[in-house]
Protein backbone atom coordinates (compact mmCIF):
# COMPACT_ATOMS: atom_id res chain seq x y z
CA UNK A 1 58.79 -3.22 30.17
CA UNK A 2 62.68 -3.16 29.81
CA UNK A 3 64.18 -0.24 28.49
CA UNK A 4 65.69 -1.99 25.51
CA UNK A 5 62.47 -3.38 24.86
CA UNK A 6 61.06 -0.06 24.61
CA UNK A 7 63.79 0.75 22.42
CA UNK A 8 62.33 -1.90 19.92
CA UNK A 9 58.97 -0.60 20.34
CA UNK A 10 60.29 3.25 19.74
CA UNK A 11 62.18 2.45 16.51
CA UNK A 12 59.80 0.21 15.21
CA UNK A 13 57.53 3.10 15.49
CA UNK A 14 59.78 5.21 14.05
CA UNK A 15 60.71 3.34 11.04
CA UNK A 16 57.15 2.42 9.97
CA UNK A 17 56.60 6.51 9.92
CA UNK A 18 59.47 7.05 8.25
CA UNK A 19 58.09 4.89 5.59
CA UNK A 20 54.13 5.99 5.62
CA UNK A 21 56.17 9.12 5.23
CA UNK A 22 58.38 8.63 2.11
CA UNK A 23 56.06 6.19 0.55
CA UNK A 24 53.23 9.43 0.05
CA UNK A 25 55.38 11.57 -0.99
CA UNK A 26 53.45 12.82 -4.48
CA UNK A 27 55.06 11.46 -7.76
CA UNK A 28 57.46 13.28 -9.30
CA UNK A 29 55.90 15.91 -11.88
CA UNK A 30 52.90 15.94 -10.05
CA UNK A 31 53.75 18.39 -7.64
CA UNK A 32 56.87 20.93 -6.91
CA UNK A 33 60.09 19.13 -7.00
CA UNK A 34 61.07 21.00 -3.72
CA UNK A 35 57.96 19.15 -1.83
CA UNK A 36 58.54 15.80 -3.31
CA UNK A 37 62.21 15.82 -2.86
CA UNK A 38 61.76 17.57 0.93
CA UNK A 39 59.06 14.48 2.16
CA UNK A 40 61.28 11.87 0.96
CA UNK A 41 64.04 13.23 2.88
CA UNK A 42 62.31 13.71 5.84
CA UNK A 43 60.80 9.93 5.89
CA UNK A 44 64.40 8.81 4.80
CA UNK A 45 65.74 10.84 7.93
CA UNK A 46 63.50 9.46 9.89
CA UNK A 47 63.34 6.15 9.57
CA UNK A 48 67.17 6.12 9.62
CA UNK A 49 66.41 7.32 13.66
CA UNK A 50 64.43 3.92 13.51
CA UNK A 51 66.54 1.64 12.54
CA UNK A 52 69.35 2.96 14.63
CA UNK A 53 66.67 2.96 17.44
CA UNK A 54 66.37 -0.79 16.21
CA UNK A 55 69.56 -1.49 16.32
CA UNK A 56 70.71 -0.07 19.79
CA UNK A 57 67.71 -1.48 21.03
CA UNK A 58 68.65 -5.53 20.02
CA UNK A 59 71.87 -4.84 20.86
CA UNK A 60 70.88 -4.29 24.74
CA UNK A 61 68.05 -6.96 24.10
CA UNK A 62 71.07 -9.65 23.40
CA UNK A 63 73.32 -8.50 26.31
CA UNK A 64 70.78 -8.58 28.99
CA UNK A 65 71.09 -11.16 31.76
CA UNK A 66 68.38 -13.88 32.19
């Protein structure tokens, strides 16, 4: 597998993580604001590292020769 191929795979990866993570973070006023607010940052960090993963990874995709 190409390495900009396994850049796909890697941010893909990376993004849907970064959303399992946000998405459970508890609802507000059910738990410590700290935790809540600290889990959605960490998903939000992390699947920002996906999509630039993504990103870098169809960019080298598109200019790779046949």
């Amino acid at each position: 597998m190409g390495r900009s191929k396994r850049l796909i795979v890697l941010g893909s990866s990376f993004t849907a993580v970064g959303l399992a993570v946000a998405g459970t973070a508890p609802v507000a006023g059910t738990a410590p604001l700290e935790r809540v607010q600290g889990q959605q940052t960490v998903g939000g960090v992390v699947l920002l590292v996906g999509w630039a993963l993504l990103a870098l990874g169809i960019h080298r995709f598109g200019r790779e020769s046949v």
